[in-house]
Protein backbone atom coordinates (compact mmCIF):
# COMPACT_ATOMS: atom_id res chain seq x y z
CA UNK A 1 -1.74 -3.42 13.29
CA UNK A 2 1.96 -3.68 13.32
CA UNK A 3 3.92 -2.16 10.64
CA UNK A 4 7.88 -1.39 9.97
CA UNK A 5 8.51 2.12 9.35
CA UNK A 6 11.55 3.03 7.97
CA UNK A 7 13.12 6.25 10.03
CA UNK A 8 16.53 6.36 8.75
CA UNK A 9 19.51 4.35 7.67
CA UNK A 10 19.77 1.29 10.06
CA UNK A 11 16.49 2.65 11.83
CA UNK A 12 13.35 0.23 11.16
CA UNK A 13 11.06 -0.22 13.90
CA UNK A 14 8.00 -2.80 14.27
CA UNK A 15 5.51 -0.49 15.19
CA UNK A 16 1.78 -0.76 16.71
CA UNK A 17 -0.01 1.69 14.41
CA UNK A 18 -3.52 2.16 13.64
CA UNK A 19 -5.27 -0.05 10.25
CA UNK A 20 -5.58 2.48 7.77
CA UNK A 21 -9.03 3.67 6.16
CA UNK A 22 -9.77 3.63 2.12
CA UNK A 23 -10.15 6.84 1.21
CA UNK A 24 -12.08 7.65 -1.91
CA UNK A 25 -10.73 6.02 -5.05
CA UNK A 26 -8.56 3.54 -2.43
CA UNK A 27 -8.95 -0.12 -1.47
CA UNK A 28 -7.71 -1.51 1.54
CA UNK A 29 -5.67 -4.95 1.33
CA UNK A 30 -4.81 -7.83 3.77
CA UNK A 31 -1.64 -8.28 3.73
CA UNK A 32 -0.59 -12.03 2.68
CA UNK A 33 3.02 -12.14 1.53
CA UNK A 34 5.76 -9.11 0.72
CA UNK A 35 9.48 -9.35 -0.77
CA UNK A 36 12.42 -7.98 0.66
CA UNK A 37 13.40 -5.69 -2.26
CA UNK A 38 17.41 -4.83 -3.23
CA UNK A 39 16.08 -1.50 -2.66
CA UNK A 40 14.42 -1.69 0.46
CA UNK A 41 17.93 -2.74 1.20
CA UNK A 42 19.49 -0.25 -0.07
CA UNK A 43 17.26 2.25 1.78
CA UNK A 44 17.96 0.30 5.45
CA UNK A 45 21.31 1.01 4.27
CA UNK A 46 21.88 3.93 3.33
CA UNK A 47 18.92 6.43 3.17
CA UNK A 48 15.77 7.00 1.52
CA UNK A 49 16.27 9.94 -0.48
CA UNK A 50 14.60 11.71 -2.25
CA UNK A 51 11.80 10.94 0.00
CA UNK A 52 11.75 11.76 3.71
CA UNK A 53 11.57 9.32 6.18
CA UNK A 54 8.59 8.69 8.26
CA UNK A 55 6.88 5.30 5.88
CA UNK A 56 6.50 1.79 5.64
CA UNK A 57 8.64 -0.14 3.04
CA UNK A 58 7.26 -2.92 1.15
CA UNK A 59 6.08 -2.93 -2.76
CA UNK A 60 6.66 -6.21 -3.72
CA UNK A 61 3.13 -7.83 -2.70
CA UNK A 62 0.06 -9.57 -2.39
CA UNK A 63 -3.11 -10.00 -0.11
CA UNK A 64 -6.78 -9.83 -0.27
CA UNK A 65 -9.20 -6.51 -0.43
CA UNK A 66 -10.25 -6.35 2.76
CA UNK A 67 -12.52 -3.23 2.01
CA UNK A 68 -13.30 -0.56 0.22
CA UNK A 69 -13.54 3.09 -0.09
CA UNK A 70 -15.37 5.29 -2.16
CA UNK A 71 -16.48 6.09 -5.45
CA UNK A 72 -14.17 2.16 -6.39
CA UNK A 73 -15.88 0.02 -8.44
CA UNK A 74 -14.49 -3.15 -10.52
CA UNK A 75 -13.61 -4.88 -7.14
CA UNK A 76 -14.72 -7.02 -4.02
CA UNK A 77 -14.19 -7.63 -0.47
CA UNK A 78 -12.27 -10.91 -0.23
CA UNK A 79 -10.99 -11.13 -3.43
CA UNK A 80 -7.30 -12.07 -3.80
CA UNK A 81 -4.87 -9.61 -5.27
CA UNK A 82 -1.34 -9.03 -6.59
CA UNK A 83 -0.72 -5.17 -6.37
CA UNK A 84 1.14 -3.06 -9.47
CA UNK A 85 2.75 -0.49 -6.60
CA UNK A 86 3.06 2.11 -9.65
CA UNK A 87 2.06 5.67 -8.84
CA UNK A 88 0.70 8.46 -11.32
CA UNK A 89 -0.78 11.58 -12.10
CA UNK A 90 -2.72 10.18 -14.75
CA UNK A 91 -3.19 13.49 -16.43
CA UNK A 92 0.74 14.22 -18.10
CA UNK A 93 1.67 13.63 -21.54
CA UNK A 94 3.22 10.16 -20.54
CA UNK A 95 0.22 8.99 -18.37
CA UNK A 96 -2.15 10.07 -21.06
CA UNK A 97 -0.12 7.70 -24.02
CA UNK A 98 -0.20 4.68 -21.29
CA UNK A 99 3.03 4.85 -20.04
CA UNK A 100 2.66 5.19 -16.41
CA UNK A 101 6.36 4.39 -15.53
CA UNK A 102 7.44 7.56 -17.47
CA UNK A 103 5.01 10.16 -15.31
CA UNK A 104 6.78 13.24 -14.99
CA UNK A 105 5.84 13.33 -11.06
CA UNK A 106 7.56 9.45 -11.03
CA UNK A 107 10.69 10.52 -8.56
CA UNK A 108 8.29 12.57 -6.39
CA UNK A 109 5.31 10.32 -5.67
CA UNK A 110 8.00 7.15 -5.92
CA UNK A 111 5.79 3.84 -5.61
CA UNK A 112 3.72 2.16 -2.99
CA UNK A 113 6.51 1.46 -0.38
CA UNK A 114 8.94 4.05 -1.48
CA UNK A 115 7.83 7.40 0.06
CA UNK A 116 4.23 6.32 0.68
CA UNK A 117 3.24 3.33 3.17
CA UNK A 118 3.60 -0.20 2.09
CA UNK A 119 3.24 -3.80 2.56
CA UNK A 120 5.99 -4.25 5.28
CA UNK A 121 2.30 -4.27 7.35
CA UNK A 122 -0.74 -6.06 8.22
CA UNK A 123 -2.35 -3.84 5.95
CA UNK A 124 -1.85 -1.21 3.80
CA UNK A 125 -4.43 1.18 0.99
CA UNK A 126 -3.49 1.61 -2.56
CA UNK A 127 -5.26 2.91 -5.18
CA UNK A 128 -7.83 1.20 -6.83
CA UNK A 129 -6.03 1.13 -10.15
CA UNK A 130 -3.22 -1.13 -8.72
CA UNK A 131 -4.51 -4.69 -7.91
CA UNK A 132 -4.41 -7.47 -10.28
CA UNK A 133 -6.79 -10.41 -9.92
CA UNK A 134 -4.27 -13.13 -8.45
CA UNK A 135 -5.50 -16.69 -10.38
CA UNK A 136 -6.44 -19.25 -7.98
CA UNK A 137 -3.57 -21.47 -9.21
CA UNK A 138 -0.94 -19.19 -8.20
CA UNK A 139 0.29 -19.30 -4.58
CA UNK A 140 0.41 -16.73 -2.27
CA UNK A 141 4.73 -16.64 -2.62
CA UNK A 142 5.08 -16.95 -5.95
CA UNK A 143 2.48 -13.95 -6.64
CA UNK A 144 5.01 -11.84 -3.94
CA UNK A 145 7.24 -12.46 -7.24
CA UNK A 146 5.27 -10.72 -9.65
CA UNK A 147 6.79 -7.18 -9.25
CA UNK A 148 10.13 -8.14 -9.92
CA UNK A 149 9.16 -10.54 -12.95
CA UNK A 150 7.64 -7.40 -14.16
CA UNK A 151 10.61 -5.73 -14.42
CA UNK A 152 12.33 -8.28 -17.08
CA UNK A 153 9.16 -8.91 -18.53
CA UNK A 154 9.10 -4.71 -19.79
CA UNK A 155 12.76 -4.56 -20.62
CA UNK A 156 12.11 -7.69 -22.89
CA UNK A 157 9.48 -6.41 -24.53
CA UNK A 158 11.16 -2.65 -25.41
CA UNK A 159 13.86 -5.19 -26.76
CA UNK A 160 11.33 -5.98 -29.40
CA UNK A 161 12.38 -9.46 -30.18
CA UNK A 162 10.77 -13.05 -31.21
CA UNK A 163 12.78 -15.95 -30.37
CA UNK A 164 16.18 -14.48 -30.14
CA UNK A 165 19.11 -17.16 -30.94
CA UNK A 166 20.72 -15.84 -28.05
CA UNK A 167 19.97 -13.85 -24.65
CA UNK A 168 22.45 -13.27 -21.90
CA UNK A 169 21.09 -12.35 -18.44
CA UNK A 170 24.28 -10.42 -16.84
CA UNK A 171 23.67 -10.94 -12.93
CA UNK A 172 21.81 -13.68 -11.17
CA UNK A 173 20.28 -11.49 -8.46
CA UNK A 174 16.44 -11.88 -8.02
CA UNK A 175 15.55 -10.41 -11.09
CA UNK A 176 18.53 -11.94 -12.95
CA UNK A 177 17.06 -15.52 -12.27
CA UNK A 178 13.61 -14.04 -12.88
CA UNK A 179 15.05 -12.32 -16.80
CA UNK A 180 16.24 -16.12 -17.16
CA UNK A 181 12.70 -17.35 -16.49
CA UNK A 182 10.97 -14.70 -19.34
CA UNK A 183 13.72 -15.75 -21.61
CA UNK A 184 12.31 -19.19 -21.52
CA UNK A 185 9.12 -18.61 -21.65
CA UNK A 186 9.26 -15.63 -24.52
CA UNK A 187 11.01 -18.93 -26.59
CA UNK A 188 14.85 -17.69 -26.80
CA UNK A 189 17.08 -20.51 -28.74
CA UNK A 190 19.63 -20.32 -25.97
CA UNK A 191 20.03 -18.56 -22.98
CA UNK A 192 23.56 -17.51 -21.62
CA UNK A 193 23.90 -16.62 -17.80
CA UNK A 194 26.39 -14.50 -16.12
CA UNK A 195 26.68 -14.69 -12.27
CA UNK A 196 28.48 -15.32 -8.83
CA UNK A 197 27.37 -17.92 -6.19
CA UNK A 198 26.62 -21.41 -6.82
CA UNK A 199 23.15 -21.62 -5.81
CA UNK A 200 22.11 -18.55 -7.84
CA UNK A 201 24.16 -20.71 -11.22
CA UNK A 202 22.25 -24.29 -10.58
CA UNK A 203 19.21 -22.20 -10.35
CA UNK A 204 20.05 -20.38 -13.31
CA UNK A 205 20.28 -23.82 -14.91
CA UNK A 206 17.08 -24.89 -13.84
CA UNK A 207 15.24 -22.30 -15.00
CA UNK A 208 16.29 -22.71 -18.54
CA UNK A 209 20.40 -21.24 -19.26
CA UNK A 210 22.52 -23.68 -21.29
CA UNK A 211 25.84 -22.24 -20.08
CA UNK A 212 26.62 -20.19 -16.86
CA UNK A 213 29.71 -18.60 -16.25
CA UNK A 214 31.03 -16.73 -13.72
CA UNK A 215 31.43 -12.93 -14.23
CA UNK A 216 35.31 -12.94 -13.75
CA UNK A 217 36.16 -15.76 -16.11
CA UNK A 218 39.27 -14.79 -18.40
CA UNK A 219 37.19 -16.77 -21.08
CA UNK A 220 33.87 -15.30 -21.00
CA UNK A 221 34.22 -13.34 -23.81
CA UNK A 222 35.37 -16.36 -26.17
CA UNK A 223 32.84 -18.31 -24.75
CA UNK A 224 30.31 -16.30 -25.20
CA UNK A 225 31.69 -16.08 -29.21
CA UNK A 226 31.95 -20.10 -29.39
CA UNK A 227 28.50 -20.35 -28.38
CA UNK A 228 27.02 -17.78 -31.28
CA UNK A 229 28.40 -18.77 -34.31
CA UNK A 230 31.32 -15.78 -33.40
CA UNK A 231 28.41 -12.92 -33.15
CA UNK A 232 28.18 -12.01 -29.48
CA UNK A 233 24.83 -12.00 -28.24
CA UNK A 234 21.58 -10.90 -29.99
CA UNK A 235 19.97 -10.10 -26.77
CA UNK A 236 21.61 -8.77 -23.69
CA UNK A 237 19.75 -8.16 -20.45
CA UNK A 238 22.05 -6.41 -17.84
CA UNK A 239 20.50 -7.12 -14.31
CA UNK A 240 23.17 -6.43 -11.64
CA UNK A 241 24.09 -2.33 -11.66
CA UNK A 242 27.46 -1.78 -11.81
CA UNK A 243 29.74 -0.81 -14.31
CA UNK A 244 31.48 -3.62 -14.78
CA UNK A 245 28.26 -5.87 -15.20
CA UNK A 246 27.40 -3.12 -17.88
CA UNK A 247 30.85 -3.02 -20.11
CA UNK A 248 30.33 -6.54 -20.02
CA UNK A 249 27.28 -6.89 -21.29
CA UNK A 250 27.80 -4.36 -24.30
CA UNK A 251 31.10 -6.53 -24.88
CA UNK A 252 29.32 -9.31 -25.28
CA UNK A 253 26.42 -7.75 -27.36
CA UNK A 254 26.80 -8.79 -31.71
CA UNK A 255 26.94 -5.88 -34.11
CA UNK A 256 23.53 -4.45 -34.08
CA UNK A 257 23.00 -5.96 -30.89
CA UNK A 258 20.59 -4.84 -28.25
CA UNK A 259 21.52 -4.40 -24.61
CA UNK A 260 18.57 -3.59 -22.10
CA UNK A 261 19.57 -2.30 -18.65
CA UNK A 262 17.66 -3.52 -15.88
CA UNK A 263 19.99 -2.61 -13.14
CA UNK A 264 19.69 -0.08 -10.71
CA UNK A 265 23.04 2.08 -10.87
CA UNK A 266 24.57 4.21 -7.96
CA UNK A 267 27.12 5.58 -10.34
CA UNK A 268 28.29 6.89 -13.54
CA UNK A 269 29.72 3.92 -15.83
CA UNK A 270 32.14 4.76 -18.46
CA UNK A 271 31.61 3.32 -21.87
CA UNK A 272 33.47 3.31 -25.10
CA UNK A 273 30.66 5.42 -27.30
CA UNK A 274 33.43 5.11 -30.47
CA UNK A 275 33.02 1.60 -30.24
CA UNK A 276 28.97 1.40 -29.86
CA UNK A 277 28.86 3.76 -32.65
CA UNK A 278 31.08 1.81 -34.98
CA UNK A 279 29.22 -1.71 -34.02
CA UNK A 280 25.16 0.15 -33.68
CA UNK A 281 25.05 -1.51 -30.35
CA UNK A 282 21.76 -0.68 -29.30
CA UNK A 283 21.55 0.35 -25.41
CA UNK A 284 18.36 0.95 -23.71
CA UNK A 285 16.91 1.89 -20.23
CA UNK A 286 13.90 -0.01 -18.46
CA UNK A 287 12.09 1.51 -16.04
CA UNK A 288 9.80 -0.49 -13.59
CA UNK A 289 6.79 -1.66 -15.99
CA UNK A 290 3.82 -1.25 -17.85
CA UNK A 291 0.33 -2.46 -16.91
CA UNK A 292 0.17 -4.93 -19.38
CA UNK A 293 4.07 -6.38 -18.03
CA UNK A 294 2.45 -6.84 -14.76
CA UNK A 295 -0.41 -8.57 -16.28
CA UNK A 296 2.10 -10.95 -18.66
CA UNK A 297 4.10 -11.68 -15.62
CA UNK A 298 1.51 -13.15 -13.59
CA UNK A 299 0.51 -15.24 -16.73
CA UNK A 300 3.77 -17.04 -16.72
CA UNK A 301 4.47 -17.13 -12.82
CA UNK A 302 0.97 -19.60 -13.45
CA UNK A 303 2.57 -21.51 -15.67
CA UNK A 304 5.07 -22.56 -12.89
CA UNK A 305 8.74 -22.64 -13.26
CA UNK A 306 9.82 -21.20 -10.12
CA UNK A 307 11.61 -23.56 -7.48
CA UNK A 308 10.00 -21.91 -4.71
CA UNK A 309 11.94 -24.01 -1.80
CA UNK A 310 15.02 -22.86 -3.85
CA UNK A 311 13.97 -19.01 -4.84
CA UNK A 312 12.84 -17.79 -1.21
CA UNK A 313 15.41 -18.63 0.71
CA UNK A 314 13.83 -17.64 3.50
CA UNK A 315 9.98 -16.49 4.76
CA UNK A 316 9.92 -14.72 8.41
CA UNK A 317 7.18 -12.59 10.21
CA UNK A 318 6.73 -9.06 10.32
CA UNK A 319 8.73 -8.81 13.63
CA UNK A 320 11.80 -10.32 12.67
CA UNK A 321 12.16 -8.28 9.40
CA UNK A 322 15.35 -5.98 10.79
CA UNK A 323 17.27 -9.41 12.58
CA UNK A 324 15.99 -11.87 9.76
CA UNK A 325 15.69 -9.81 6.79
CA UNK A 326 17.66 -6.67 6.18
CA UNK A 327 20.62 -7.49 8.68
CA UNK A 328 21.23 -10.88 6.71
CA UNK A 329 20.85 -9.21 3.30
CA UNK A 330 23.61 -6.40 4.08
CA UNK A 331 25.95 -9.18 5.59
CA UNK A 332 25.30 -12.14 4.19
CA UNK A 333 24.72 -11.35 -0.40
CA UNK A 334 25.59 -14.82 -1.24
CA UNK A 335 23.30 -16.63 1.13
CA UNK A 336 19.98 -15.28 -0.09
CA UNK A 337 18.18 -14.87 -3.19
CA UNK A 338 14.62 -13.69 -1.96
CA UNK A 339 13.35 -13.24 1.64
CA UNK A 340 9.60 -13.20 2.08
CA UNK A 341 7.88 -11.30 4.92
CA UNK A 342 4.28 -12.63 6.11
CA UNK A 343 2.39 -10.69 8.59
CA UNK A 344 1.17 -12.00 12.08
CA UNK A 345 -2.43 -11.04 11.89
């Protein structure tokens, strides 16, 4: 099969390797379609620590079981599949309450695709206890979606609200658009977007955000007030990773607001804790997602919504993934929103 391992910054090769075999407790899955990642970016970038190099990227997938191994039950060969790429001990404190994401050997076993082989592959074995059923209404490129939908849907529901009056999505990335999309469906009064690039803010529109304004505009914060009642925001979903996407979304949060951070950040962000304390501005951390966000995600990814001719801006094979995938999403931020892989085979 071919496969792109990841060897070092800048250093992904297309490689002939061998199919892999289930071992016991594994299924092995057909590739069908995988998502470029901001952090399989990241790791063509820069590095891939902490985990060594030497293994194929890819975690944001689906395909079909194409066997099985051992002692696996619950599943068939040829049946279609969206893959949770979370890895686990199962045994810790954390695993043992449910919450997978919170294992206490999370940074060392990473996920499927980040330290162990992934999807960037004809094929690739995961556990048994990853797959979801993929429903025969959702195509093949929206279910390559489902990972990152997963990731708003959990930082929505630690939110622990019904039918805010008002959610702002700060950053109009991938999962930005995709926190814009759960907003709507999870029945939020009005939805606020924050963002750069104009095809990012009519999509941002289209999925369901009454106002969209750009991230440097002098007026955001009165805007922001004009549009709720002089509160700030209920709900504030930060989804870009920097600092400044941060301050402004605990600006913008209301008194007794709650601000969920969905970003990935690369540094330390300074915030004004006199103020938070003063207004209980409630900041909290998401981490990946929860079985049951995987499972709500692919529920409304069937609904429909996404613009998929809009969304994935682009769908290449396997072999071009270093000259049409990562090279264009270093250089080129503003031109893509989501670029699809599809194997040859």
């Amino acid at each position: 099969m071919q496969a792109a391992v990841f060897h070092g910054p800048h250093d992904v090769r297309v490689t002939d390797l061998p199919a892999p075999t289930p071992q016991a407790g594994e299924v092995l899955i057909k590739v069908q379609r995988a998502g470029i990642c901001g952090s399989d970016v990241n790791r063509f970038r820069y590095g891939s620590h902490p985990w060594p190099p030497g293994f194929i990227m890819g975690h944001e997938f689906c395909g079909v079981i194409a066997a099985l191994g051992s002692e696996v039950s619950g599943w068939q060969i040829g049946q279609q599949v969206v893959v949770e790429p979370t890895l686990y001990c199962g045994t810790c404190w954390y695993c043992q309450q449910g919450y997978h994401n919170r294992c206490v050997d999370f940074m060392q076993r990473g996920i499927t695709g980040s330290g162990t082989n992934g999807a960037f592959a004809d094929y690739v074995c995961v556990p048994a206890y990853q797959p979801h059923a993929r429903p025969s209404g959702l195509p093949i490129e929206v279910a390559a979606l489902v990972e990152p939908m997963a990731v708003s849907v959990h930082g929505w529901r630690l939110a622990e609200v019904e039918q805010p009056d008002s959610v702002v999505v700060v950053g109009l990335g991938n999962i930005g658009l995709l926190a814009v999309l759960v907003a709507k469906a999870r029945g939020a009064r009005q939805i606020i977007a924050i963002g750069k690039y104009a095809p990012r803010q009519e999509l941002a529109y289209a999925y369901g955000a009454a106002l969209v304004l750009e991230p440097d505009d002098p007026q955001l914060h009165r805007l922001i007030l004009e549009r709720t009642a002089g509160l700030g925001a209920e709900l504030v979903l930060e989804a870009a990773g920097t600092p400044s996407s941060l301050q402004t979304a605990v600006a913008i949060a209301r008194k007794g607001g709650k601000i969920v951070v969905l970003g990935v950040f690369h540094e330390a962000v300074a915030l004004d804790f006199r103020m938070i304390l003063l207004t209980e501005k409630h900041i909290m951390g998401s981490l990946i997602y929860q079985r049951q966000d995987f499972a709500d995600a692919i529920t409304i990814l069937a609904a429909g919504g996404v613009d998929q001719g809009r969304h994935i801006t682009a769908e290449i094979p396997l072999r071009d993934i270093i000259s049409h995938g990562f090279i264009p999403l270093s250089e080129q931020k503003a031109a893509h929103i989501k670029i699809q892989v599809y194997p040859q085979a």
